[in-house]
C-alpha atoms as a PDB file:
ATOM      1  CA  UNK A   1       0.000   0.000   0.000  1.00  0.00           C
ATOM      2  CA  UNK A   2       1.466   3.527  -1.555  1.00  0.00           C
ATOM      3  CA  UNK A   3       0.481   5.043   1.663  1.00  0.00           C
ATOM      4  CA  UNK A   4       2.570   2.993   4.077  1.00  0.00           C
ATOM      5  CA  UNK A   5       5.909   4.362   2.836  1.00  0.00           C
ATOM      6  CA  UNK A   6       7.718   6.752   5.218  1.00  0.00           C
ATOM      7  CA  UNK A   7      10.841   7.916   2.887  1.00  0.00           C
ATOM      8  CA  UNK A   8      13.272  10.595   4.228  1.00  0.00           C
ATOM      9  CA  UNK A   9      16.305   9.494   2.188  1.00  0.00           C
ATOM     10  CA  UNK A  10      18.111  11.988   3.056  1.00  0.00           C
ATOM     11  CA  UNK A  11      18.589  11.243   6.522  1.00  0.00           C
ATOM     12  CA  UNK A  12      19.301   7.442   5.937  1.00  0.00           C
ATOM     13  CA  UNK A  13      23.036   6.988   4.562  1.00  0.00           C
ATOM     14  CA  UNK A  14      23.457  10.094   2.516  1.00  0.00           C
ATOM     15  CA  UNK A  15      26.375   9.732   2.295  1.00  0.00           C
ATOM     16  CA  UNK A  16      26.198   5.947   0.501  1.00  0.00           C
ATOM     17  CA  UNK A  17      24.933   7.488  -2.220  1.00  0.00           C
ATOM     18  CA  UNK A  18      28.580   8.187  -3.871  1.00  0.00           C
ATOM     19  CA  UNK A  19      30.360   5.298  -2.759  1.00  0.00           C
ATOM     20  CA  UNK A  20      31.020   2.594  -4.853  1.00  0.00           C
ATOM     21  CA  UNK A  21      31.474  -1.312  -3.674  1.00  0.00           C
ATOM     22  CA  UNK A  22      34.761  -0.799  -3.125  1.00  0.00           C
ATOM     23  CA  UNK A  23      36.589  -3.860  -0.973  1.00  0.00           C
ATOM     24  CA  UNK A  24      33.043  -5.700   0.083  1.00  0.00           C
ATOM     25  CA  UNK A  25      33.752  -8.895  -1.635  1.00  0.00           C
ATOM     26  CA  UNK A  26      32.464  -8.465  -5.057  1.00  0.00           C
ATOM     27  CA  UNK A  27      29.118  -6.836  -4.541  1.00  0.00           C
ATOM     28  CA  UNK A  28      27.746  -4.193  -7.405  1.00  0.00           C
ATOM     29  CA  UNK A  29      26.512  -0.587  -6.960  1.00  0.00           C
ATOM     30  CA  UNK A  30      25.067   2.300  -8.695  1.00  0.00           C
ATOM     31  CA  UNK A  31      27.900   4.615  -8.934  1.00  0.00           C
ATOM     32  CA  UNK A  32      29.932   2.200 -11.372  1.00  0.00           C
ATOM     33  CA  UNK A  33      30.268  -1.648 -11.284  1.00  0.00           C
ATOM     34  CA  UNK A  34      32.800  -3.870 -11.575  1.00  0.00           C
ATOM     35  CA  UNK A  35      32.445  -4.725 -15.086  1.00  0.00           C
ATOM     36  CA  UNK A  36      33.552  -0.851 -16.020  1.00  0.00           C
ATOM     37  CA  UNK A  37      30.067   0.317 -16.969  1.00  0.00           C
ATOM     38  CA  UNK A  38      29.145   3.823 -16.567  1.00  0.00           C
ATOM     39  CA  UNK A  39      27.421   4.477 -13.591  1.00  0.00           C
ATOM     40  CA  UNK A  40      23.250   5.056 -14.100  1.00  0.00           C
ATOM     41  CA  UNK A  41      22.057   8.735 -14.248  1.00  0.00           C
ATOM     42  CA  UNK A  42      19.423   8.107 -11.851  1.00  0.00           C
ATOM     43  CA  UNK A  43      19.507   8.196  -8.432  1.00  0.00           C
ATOM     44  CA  UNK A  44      18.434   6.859  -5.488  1.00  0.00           C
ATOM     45  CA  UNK A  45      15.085   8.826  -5.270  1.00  0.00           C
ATOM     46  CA  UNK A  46      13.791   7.295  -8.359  1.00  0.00           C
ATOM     47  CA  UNK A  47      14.641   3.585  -7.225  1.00  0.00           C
ATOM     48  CA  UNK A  48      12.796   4.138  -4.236  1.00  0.00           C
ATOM     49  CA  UNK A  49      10.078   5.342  -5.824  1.00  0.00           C
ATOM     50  CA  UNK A  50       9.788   1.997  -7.543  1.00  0.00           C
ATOM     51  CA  UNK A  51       9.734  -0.137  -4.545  1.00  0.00           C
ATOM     52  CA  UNK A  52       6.638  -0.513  -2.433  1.00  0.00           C
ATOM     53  CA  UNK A  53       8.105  -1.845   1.070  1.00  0.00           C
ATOM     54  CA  UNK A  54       6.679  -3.187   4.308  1.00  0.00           C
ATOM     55  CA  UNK A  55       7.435  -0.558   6.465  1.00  0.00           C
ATOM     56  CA  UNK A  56       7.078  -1.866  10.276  1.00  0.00           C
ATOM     57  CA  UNK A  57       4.553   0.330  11.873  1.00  0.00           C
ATOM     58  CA  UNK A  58       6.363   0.608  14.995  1.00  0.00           C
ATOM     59  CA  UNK A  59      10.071   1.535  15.893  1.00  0.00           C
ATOM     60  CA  UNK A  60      12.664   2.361  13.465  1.00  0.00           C
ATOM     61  CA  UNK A  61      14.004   1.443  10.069  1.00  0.00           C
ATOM     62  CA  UNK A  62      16.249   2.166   7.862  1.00  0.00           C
ATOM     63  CA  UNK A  63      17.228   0.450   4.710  1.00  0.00           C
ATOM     64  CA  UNK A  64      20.197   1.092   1.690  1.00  0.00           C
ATOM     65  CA  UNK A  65      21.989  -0.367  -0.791  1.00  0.00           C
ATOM     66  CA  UNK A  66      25.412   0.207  -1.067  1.00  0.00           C
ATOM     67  CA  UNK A  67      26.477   2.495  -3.811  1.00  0.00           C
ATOM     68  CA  UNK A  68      23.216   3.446  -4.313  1.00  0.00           C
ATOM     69  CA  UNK A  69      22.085   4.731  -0.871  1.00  0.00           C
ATOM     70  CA  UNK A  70      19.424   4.956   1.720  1.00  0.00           C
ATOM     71  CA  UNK A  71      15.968   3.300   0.299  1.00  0.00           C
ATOM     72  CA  UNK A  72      14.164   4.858   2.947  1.00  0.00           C
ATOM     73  CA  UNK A  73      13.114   5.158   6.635  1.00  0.00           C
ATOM     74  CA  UNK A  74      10.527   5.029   8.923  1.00  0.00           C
ATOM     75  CA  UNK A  75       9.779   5.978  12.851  1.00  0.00           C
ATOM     76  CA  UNK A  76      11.650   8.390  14.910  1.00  0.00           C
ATOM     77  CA  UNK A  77      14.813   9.667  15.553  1.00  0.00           C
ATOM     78  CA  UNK A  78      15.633   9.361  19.251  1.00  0.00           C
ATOM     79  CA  UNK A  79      18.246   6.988  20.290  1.00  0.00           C
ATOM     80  CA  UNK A  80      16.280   3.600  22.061  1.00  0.00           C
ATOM     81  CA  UNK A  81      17.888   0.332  23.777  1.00  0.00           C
ATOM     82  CA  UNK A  82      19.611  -1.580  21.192  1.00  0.00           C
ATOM     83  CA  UNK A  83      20.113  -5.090  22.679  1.00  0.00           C
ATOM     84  CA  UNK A  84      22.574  -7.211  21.394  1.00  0.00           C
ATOM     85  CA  UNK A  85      23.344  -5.503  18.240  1.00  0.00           C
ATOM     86  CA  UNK A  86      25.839  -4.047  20.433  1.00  0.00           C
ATOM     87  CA  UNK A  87      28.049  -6.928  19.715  1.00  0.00           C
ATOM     88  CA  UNK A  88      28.377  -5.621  16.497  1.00  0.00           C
ATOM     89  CA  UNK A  89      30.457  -2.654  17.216  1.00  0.00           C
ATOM     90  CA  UNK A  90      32.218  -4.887  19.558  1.00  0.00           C
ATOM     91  CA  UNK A  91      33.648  -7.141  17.146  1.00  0.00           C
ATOM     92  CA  UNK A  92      34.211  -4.347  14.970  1.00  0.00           C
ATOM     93  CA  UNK A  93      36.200  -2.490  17.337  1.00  0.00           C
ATOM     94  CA  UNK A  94      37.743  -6.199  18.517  1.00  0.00           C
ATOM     95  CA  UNK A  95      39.284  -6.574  14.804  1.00  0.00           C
ATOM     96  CA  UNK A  96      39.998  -2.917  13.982  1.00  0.00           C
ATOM     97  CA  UNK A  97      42.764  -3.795  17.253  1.00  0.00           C
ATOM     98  CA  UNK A  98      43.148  -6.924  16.174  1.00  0.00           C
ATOM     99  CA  UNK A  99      42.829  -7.737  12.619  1.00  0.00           C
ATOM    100  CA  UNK A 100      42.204 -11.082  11.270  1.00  0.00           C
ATOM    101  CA  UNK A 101      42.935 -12.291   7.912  1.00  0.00           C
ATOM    102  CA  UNK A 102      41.052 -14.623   6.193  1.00  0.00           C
ATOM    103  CA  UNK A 103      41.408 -18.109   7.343  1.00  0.00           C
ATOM    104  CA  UNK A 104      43.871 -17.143  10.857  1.00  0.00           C
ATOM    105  CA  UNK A 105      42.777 -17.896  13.862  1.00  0.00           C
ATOM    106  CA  UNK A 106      44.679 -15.193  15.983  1.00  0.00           C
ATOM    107  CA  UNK A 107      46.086 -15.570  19.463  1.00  0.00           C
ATOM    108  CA  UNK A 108      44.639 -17.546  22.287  1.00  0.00           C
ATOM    109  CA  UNK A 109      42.968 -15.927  24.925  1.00  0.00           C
ATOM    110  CA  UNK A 110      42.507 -17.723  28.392  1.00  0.00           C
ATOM    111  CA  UNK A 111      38.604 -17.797  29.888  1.00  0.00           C
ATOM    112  CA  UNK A 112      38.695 -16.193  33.120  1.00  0.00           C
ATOM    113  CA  UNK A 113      36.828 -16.248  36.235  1.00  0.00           C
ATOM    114  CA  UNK A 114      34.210 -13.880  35.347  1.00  0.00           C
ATOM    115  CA  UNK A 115      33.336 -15.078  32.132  1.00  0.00           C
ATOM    116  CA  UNK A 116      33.277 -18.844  33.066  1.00  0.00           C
ATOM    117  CA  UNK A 117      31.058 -17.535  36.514  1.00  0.00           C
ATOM    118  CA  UNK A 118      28.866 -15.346  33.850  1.00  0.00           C
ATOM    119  CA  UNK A 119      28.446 -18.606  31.784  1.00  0.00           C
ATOM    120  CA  UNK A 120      25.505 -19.892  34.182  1.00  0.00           C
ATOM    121  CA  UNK A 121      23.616 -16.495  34.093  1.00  0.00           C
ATOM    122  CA  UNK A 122      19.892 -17.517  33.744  1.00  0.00           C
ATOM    123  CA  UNK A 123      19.271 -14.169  32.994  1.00  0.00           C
ATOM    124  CA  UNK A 124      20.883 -13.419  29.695  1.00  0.00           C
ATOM    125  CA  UNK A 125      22.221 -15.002  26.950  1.00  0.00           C
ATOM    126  CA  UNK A 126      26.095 -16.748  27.650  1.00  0.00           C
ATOM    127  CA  UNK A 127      27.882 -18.744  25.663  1.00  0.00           C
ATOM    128  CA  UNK A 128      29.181 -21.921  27.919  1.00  0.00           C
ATOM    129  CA  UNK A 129      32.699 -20.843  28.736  1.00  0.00           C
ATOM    130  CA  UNK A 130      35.161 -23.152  31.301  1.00  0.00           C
ATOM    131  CA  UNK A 131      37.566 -21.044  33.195  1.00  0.00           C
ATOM    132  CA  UNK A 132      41.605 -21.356  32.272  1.00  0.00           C
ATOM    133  CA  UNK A 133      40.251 -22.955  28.720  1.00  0.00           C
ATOM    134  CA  UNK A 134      41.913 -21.058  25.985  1.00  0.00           C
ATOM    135  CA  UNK A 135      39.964 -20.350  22.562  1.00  0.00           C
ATOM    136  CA  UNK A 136      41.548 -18.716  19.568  1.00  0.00           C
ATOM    137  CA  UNK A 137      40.331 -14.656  19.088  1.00  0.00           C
ATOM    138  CA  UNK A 138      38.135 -16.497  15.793  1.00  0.00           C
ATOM    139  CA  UNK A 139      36.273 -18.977  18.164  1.00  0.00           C
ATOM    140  CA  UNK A 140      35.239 -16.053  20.598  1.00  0.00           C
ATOM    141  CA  UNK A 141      34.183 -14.306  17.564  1.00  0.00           C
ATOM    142  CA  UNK A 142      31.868 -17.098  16.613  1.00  0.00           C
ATOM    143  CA  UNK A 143      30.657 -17.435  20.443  1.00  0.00           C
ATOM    144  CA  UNK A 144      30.176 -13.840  20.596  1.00  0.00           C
ATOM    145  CA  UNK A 145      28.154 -13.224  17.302  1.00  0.00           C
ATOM    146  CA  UNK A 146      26.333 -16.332  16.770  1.00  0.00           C
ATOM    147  CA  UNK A 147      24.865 -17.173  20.377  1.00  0.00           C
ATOM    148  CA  UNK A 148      25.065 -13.969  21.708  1.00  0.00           C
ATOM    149  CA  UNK A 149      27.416 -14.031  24.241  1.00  0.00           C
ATOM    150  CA  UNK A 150      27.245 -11.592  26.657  1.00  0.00           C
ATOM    151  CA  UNK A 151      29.879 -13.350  29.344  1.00  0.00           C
ATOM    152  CA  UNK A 152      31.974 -13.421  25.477  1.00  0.00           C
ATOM    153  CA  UNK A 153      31.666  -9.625  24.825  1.00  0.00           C
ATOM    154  CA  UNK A 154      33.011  -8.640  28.139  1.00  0.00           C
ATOM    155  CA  UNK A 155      35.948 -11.285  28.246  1.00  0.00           C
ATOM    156  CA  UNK A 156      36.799  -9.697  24.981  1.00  0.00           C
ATOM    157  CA  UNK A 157      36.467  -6.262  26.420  1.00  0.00           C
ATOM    158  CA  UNK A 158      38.937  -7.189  29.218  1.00  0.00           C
ATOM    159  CA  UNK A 159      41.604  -8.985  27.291  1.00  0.00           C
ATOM    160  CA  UNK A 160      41.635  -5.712  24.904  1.00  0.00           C
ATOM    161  CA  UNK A 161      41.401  -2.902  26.862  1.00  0.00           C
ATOM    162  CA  UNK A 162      42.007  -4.503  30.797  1.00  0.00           C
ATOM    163  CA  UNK A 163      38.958  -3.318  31.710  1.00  0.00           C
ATOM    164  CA  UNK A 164      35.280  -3.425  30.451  1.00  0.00           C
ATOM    165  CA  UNK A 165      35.110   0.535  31.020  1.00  0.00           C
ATOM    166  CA  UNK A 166      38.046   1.265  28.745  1.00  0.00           C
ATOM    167  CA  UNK A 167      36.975  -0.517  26.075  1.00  0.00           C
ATOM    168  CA  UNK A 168      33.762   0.895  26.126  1.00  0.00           C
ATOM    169  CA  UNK A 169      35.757   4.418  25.783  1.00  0.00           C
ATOM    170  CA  UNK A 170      36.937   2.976  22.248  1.00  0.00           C
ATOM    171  CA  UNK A 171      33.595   1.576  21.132  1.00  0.00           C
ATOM    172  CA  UNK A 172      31.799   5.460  21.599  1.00  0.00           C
ATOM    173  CA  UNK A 173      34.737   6.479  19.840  1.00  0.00           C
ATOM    174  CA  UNK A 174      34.832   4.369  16.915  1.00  0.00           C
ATOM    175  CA  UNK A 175      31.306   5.427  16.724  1.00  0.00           C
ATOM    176  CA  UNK A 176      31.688   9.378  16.714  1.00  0.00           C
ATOM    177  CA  UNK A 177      34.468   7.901  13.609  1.00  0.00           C
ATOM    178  CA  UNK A 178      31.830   6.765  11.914  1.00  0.00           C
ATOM    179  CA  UNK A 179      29.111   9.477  12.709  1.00  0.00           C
ATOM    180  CA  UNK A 180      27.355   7.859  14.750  1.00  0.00           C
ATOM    181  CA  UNK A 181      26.080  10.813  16.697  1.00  0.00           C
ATOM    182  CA  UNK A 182      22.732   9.582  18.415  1.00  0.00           C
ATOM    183  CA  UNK A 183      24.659   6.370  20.190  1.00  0.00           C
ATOM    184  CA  UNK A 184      26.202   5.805  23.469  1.00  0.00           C
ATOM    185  CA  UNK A 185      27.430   2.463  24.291  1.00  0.00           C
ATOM    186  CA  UNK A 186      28.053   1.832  28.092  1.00  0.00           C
ATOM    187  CA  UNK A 187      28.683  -2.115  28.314  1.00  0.00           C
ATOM    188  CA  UNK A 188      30.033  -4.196  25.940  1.00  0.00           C
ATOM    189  CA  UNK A 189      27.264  -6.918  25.274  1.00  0.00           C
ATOM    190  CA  UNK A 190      24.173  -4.275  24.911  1.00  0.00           C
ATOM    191  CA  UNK A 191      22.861  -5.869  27.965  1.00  0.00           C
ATOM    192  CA  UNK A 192      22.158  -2.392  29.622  1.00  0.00           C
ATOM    193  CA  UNK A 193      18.934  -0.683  28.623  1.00  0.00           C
ATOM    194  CA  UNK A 194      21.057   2.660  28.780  1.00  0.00           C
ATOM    195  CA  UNK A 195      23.188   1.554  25.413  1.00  0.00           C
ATOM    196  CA  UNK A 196      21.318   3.574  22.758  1.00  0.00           C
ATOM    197  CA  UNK A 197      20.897   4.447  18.995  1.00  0.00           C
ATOM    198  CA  UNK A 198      19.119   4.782  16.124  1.00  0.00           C
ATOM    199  CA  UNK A 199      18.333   3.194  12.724  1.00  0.00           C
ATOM    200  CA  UNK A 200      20.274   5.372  11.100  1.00  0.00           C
ATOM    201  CA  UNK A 201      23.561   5.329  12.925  1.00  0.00           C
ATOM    202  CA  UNK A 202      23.592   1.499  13.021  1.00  0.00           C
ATOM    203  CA  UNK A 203      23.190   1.786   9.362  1.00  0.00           C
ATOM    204  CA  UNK A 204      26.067   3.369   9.067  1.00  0.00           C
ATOM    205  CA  UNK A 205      28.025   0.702  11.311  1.00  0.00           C
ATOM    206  CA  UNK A 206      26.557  -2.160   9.355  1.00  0.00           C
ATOM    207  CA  UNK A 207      28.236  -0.730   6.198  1.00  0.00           C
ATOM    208  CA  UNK A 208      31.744  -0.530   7.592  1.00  0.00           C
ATOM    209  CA  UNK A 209      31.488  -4.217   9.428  1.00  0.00           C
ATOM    210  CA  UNK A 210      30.447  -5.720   6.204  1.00  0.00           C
ATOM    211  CA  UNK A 211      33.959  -4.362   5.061  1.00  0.00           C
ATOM    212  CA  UNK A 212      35.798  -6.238   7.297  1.00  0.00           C
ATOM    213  CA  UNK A 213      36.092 -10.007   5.884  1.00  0.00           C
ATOM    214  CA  UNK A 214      36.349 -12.128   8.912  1.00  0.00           C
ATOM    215  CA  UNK A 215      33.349 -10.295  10.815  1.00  0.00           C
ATOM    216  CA  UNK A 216      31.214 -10.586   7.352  1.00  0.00           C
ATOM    217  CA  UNK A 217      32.288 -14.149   7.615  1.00  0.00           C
ATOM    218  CA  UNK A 218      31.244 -14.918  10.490  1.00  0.00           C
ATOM    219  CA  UNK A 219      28.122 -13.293  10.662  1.00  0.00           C
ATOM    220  CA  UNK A 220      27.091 -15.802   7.785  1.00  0.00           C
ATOM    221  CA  UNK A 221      27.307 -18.751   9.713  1.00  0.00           C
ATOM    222  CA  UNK A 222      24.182 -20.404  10.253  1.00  0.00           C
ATOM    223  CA  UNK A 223      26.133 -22.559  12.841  1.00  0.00           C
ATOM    224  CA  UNK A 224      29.644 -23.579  14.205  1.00  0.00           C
ATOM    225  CA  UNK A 225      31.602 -25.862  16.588  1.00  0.00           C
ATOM    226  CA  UNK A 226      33.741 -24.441  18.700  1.00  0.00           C
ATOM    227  CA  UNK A 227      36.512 -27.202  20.644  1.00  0.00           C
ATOM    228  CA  UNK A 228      35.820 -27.451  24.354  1.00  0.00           C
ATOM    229  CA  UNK A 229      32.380 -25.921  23.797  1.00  0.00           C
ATOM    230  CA  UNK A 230      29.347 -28.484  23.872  1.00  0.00           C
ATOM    231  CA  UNK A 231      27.464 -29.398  20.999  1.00  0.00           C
ATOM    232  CA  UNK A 232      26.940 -27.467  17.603  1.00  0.00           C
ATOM    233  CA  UNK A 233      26.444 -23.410  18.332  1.00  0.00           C
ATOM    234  CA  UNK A 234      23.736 -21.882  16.334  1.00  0.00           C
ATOM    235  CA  UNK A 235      23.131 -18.613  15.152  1.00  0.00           C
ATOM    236  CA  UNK A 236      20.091 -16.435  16.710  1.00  0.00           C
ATOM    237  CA  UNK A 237      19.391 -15.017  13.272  1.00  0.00           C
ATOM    238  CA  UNK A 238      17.230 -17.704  11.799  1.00  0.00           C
ATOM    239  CA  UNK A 239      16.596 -15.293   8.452  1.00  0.00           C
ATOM    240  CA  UNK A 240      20.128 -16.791   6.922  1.00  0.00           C
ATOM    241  CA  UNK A 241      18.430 -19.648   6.270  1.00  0.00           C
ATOM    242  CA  UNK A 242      15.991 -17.443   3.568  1.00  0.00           C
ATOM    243  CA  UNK A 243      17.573 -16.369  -0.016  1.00  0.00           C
ATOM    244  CA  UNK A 244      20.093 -14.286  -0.052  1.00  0.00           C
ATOM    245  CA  UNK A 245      20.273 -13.066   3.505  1.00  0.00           C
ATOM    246  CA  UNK A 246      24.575 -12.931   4.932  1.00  0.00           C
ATOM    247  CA  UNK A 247      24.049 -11.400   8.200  1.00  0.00           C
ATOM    248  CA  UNK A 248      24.291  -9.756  10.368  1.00  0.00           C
ATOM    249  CA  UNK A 249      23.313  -9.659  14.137  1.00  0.00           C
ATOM    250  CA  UNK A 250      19.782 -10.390  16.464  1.00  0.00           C
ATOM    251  CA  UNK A 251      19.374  -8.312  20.010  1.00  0.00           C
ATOM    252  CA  UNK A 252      16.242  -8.341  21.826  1.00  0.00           C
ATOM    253  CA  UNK A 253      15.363  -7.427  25.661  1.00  0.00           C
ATOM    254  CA  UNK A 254      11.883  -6.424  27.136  1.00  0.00           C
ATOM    255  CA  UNK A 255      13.156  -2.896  27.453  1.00  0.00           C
ATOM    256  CA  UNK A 256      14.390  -2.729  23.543  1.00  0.00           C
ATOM    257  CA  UNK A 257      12.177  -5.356  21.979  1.00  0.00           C
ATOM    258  CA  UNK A 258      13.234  -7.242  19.093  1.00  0.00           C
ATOM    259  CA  UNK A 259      15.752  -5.559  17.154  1.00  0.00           C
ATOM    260  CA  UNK A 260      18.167  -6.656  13.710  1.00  0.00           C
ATOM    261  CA  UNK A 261      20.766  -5.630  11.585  1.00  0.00           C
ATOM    262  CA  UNK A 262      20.508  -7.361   8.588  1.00  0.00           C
ATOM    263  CA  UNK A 263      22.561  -7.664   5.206  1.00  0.00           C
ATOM    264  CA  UNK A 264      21.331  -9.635   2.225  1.00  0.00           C
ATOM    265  CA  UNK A 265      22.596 -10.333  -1.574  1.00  0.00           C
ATOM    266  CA  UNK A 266      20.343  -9.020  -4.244  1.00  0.00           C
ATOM    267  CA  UNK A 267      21.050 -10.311  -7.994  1.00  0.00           C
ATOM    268  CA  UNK A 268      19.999  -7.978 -10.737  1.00  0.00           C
ATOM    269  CA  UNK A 269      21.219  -9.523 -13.962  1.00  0.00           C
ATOM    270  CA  UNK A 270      24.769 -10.113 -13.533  1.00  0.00           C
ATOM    271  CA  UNK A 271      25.246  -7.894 -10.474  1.00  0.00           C
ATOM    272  CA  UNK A 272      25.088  -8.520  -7.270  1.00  0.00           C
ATOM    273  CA  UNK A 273      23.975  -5.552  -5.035  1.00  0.00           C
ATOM    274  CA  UNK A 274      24.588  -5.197  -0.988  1.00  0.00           C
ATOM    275  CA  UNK A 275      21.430  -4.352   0.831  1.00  0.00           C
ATOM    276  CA  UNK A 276      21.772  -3.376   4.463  1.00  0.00           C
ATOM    277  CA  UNK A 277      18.878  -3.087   7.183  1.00  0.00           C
ATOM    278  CA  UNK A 278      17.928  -2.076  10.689  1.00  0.00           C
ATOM    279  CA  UNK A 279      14.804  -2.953  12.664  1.00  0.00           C
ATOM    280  CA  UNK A 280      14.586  -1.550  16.372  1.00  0.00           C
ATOM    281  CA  UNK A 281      12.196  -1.722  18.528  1.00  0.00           C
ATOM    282  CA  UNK A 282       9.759  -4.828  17.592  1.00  0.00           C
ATOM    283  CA  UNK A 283       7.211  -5.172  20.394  1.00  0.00           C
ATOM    284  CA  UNK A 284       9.177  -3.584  23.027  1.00  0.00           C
ATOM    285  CA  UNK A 285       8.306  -4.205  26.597  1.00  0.00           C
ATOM    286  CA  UNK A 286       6.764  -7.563  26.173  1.00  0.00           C
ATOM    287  CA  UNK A 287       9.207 -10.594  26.323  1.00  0.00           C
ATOM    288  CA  UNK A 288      12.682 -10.925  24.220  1.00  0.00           C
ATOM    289  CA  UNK A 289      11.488 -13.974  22.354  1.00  0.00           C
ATOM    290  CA  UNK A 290       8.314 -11.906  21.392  1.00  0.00           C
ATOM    291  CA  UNK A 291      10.077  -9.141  20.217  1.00  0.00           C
ATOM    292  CA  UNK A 292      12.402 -11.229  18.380  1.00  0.00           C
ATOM    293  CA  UNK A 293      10.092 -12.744  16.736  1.00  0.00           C
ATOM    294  CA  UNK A 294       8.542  -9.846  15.417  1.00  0.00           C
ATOM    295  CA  UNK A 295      11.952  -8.285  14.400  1.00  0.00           C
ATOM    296  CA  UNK A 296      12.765 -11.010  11.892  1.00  0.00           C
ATOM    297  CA  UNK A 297       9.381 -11.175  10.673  1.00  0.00           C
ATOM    298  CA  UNK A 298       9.607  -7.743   9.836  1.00  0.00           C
ATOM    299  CA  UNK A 299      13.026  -7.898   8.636  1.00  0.00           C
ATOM    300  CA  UNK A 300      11.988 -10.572   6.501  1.00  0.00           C
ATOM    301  CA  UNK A 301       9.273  -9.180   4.858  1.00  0.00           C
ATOM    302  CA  UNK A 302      11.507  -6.150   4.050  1.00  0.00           C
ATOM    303  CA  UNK A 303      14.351  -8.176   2.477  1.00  0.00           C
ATOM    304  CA  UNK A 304      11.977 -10.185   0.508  1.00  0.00           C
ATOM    305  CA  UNK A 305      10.181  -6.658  -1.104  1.00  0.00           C
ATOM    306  CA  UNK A 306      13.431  -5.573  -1.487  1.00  0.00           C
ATOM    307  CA  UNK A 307      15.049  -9.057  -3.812  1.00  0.00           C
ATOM    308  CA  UNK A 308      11.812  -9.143  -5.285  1.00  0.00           C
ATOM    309  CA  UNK A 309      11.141  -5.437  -6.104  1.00  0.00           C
ATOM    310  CA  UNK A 310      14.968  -4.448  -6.749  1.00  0.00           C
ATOM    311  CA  UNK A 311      15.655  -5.662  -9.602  1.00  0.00           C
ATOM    312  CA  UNK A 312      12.890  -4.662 -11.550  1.00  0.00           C
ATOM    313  CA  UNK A 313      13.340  -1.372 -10.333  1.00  0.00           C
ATOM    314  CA  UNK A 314      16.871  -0.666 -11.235  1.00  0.00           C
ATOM    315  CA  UNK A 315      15.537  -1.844 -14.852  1.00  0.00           C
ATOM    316  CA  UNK A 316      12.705   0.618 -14.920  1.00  0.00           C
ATOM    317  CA  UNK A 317      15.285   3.418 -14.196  1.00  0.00           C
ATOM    318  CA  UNK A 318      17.741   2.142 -16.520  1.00  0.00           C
ATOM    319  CA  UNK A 319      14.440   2.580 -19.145  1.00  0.00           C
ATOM    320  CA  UNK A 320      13.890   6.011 -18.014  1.00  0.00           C
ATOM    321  CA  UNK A 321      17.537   6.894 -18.563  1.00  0.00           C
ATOM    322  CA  UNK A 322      17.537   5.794 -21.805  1.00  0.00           C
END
C-alpha cells in the first residue's frame, strides 16, 4: 500500500549514495560496477520510488543499498535500547585492534573467572565458557556473534582494553568515527537498557562491518563448533536460512524489543547488489522472544520486497535513462 511508505532518504546513509562497492567482496553498486560500466544517471530517489516496502509500523528502520544509498526510513529519531546488536560494534572495534585475515585464527585468549562464573547467568544469553580454557580470538568471535554471548563480549572487552570501562571508551569512539552521533554504548554486550541508537547510525556501522572479511564471515554462519564448547552453536538469526540473507546480528530485551541488523545479496542480472537493514524496537516491553520474533518477521518481509522489487526497479530506471 502507496500510503505505508515513510521515505526521508536523506537522513538514511546520505552519504552511501557516492560510494562505490569498493573492498566488500564483489558486490555491485550504482555509482559504477565492476564490469567498467558507466554508472546510471538516476539516483536513489527514483529507485525508491519503484519499490513498495513493508514498512514496520512501529520503531525504526532504515534500509540502503550500497552504492546506491538509503531506500528509505521510517519511525523516529531518538536513540532507544539496542540489545545485542551491540556486539556488532564490539567485534568491529575487537578486529579494527586486532585484525584477522582470512582463514587465521589469531592468538589464544585464556577464559577467566568472570566469564566462566557469567556462563551460568539464567538471565541473559552466555555462551558456555570453562575457566583457564583457551579459545583462539576467531572462536570467541563465533561465540560472541552467533549465540550472543554476553559473558563473550566482556571477556573480549577485558583482554583488549584490561577493563570493560576502557573498552567501552573505544567503542563510543569508533562510533563518533563513523558518525554515529545519536549512540552511546556503556557495556560491551548491549545488555544495559542505557546503550542507545538509532536506525540510522547502526546503518552506518553495518556498512563498515560488512567491510571487514572475517566479521562478514562470520556473521554468515548459520552454525559452528567451537573445541571445548558443547554441541553445535547456532546462530540467533534464523533469516540466513531465507535467499540471499549474509548477516548480520539479532538483540532483543523487554526494554528494547526485538531488534536486527541485517545484510542480504540481491542479484539484478549479472550484479550482485549489498542491501543493508535495521529494525529496532519490535514489540518492546513484552518478552525478548516476542520481540524477536517480530523483528525477523519484519526484517523478513523487508528483504523479501526488497530481492523481489529491486531488480525490476533498477531496470525501470535504466528505461527512463535511456
Amino acid at each position: 500500500m502507496r500510503g505505508r511508505r515513510v521515505r526521508d532518504v536523506g537522513a538514511v546513509c546520505g552519504a552511501a549514495g557516492l560510494l562505490a562497492v569498493v573492498g566488500v567482496g564483489g558486490w555491485f553498486g550504482l555509482s559504477g560496477g565492476e564490469d567498467g560500466g558507466a554508472p546510471p544517471s538516476y539516483g536513489t530517489a527514483a529507485v525508491a520510488e519503484r519499490l513498495d516496502l513493508p514498512w514496520p509500523r512501529e520503531g525504526q528502520t532504515s534500509v540502503a543499498v550500497e552504492g546506491l544509498g538509503g531506500l528509505g526510513r521510517a519511525g523516529g529519531h531518538e536513540p532507544v535500547p539496542i540489545a545485542s546488536v551491540t556486539k556488532v560494534m564490539t567485534a568491529y572495534v575487537i578486529l579494527k585492534e586486532h585484525p584477522l585475515a582470512r582463514g587465521e585464527q589469531g592468538p589464544r585468549i585464556t577464559v577467566d573467572t568472570a566469564a566462566a562464573e557469567e556462563s551460568h547467568s539464567l538471565s541473559e544469553s552466555t555462551a558456555p565458557l570453562r575457566e583457564g580454557r583457551r579459545h583462539t580470538q576467531r572462536q570467541l568471535l563465533e561465540l560472541l556473534l552467533l549465540p550472543s554471548g554476553n559473558n563473550v563480549a566482556r571477556l573480549l572487552a577485558r583482554w583488549d582494553a584490561g577493563s570493560e570501562k576502557a573498552f567501552v571508551a573505544k567503542m563510543n569512539r569508533a562510533a563518533a568515527r563513523l558518525g554515529m552521533s545519536r549512540t552511546t554504548y556503556t557495556g560491551a554486550s548491549g545488555f544495559e537498557a542505557s546503550t542507545r541508537s538509532t536506525a540510522d547510525d547502526q546503518l552506518k556501522l553495518a556498512r563498515q562491518a560488512m567491510k571487514e572479511p572475517v566479521l562478514r564471515a562470520v556473521v554468515a554462519l548459520r552454525s559452528t563448533k567451537v573445541p571445548g564448547v558443547p554441541g553445535t552453536v547456532t546462530n540467533t538469526n534464523r533469516l540466513l536460512d531465507e535467499p540471499g540473507v549474509i548477516g548480520l546480528k539479532t538483540g532483543s530485551s523487554t526494554p528494547a524489543g526485538g531488534n536486527l541488523m541485517w545484510a542480504a545479496e540481491v542479484t539484478s542480472g549479472a550484479r550482485r547488489h549489498l542491501v543493508l537493514g535495521v529494525v529496532l524496537g519490535q514489540r518492546a516491553h513484552t518478552t525478548p522472544a516476542e520481540g524477536l520474533d517480530a523483528a525477523l518477521e519484519k526484517s523478513g518481509a523487508l528483504i523479501e520486497a526488497v530481492r523481489t522489487g529491486l531488480p525490476a526497479a533498477l531496470r525501470d530506471g535504466e528505461r527512463v535513462r535511456t
